[in-house]
C-alpha atoms as a PDB file:
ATOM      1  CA  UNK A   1      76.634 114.787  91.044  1.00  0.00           C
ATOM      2  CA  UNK A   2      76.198 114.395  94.772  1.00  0.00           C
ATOM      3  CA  UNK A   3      77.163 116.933  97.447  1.00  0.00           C
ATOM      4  CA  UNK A   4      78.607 114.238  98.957  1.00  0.00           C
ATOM      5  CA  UNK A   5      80.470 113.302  95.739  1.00  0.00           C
ATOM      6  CA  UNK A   6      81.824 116.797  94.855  1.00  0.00           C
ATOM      7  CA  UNK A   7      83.314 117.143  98.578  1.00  0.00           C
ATOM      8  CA  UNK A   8      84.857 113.457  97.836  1.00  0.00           C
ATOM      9  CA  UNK A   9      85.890 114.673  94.623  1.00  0.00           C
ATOM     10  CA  UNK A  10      87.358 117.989  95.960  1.00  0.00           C
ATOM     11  CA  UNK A  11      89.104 116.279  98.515  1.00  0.00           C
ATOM     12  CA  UNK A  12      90.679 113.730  96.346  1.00  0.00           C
ATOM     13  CA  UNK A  13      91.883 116.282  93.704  1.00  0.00           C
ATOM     14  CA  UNK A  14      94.507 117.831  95.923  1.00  0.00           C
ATOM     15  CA  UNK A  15      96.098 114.691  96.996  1.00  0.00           C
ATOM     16  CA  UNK A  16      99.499 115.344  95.416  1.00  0.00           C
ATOM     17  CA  UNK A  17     101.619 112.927  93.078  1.00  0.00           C
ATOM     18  CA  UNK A  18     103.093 110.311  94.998  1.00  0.00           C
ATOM     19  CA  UNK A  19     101.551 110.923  97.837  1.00  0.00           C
ATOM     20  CA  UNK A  20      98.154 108.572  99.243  1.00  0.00           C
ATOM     21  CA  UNK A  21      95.293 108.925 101.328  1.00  0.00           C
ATOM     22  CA  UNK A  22      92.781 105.696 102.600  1.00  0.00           C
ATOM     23  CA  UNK A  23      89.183 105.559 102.000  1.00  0.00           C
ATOM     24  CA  UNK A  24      88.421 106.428 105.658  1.00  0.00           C
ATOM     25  CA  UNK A  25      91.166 109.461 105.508  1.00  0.00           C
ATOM     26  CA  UNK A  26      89.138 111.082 103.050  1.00  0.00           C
ATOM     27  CA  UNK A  27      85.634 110.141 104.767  1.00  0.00           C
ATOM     28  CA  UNK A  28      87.030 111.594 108.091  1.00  0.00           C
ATOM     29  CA  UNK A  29      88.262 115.240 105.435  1.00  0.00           C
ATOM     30  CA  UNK A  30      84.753 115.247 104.130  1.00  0.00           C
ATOM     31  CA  UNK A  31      83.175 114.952 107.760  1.00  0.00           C
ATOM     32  CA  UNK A  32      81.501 111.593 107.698  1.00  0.00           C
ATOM     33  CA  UNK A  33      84.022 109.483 109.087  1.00  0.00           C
ATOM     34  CA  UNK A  34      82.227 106.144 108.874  1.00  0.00           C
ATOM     35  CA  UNK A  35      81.152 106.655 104.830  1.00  0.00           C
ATOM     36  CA  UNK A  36      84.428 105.004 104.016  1.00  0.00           C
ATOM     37  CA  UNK A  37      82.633 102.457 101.652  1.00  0.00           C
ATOM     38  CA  UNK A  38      80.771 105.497 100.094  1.00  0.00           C
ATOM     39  CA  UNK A  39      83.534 107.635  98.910  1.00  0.00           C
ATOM     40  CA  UNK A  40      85.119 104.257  97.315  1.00  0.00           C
ATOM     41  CA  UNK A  41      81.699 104.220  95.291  1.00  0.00           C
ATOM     42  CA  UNK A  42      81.961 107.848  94.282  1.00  0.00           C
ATOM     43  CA  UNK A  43      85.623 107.036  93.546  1.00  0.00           C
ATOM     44  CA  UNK A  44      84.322 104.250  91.123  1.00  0.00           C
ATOM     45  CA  UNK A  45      82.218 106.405  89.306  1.00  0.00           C
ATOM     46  CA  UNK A  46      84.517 109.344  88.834  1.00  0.00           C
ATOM     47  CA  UNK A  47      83.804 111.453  85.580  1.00  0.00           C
ATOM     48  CA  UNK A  48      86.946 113.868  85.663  1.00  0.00           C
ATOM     49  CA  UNK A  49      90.591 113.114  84.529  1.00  0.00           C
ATOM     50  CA  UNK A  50      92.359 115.663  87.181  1.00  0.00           C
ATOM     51  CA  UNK A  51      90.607 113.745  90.394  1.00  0.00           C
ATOM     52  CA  UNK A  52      93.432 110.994  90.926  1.00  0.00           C
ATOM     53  CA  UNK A  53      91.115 108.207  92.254  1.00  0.00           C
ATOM     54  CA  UNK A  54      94.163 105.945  92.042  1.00  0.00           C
ATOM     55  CA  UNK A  55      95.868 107.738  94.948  1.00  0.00           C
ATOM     56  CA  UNK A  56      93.169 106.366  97.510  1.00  0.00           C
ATOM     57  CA  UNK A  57      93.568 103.137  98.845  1.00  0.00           C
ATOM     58  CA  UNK A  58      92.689 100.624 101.749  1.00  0.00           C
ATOM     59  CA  UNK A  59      93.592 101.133 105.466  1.00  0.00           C
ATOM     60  CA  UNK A  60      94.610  97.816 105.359  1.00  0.00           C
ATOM     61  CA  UNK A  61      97.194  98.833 102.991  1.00  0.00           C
ATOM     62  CA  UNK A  62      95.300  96.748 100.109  1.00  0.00           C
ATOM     63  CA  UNK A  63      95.329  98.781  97.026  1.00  0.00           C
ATOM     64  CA  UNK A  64      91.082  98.886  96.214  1.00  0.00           C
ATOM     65  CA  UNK A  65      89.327  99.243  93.053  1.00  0.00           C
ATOM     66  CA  UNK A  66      90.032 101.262  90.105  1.00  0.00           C
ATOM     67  CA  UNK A  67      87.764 101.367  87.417  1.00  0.00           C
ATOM     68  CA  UNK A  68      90.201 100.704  85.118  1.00  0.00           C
ATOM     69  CA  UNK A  69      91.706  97.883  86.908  1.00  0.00           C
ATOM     70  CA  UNK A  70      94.137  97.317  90.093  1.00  0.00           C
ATOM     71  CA  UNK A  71      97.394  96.770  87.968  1.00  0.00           C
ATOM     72  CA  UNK A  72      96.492  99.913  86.064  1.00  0.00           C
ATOM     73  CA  UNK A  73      96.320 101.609  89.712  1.00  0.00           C
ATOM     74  CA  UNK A  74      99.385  99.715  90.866  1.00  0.00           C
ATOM     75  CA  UNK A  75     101.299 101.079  87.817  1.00  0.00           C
ATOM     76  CA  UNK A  76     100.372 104.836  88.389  1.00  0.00           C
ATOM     77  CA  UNK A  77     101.137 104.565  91.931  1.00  0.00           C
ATOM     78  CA  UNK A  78     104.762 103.150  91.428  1.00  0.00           C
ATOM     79  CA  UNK A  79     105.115 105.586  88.419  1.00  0.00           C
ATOM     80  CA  UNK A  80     104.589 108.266  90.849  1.00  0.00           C
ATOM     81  CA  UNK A  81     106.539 107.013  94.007  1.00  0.00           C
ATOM     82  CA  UNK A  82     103.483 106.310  96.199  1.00  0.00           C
ATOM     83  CA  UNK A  83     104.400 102.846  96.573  1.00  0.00           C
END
């Protein structure tokens, strides 16, 4: 694992349920503001269970990838109350 994945990671793990950050929230926590595109790639690649990739989407509001597929992501997100 990266640096820049483990401060991704970090980040992403104390987003709480039903809450949601975007892509270039998280970029802008970790201090590279413009590497939007590659904390969605460390997001896709995401080996632990207790970082909640699902809670990150678009700025555009779209809902992103998930590795295990956008209705699984949609699902978790209403389950939770973030959308």
């Amino acid at each position: 694992m990266t640096i820049f994945e483990e401060k991704v990671y970090n980040v992403v793990s104390k987003i709480p349920k039903g809450k949601i950050l975007t892509y270039k929230q998280v970029a802008r926590l970790i201090g590279k503001p413009k590497a939007f595109r590659a904390v969605g790639n460390a997001l896709n690649k995401n080996p632990f269970k207790d970082v909640p990739c699902h809670r990150v989407i678009r700025s555009d509001g779209g809902i992103g990838g998930y590795a295990k597929g956008s209705k699984v992501k949609i699902n978790l997100l209403k389950i939770e109350g973030a959308i």
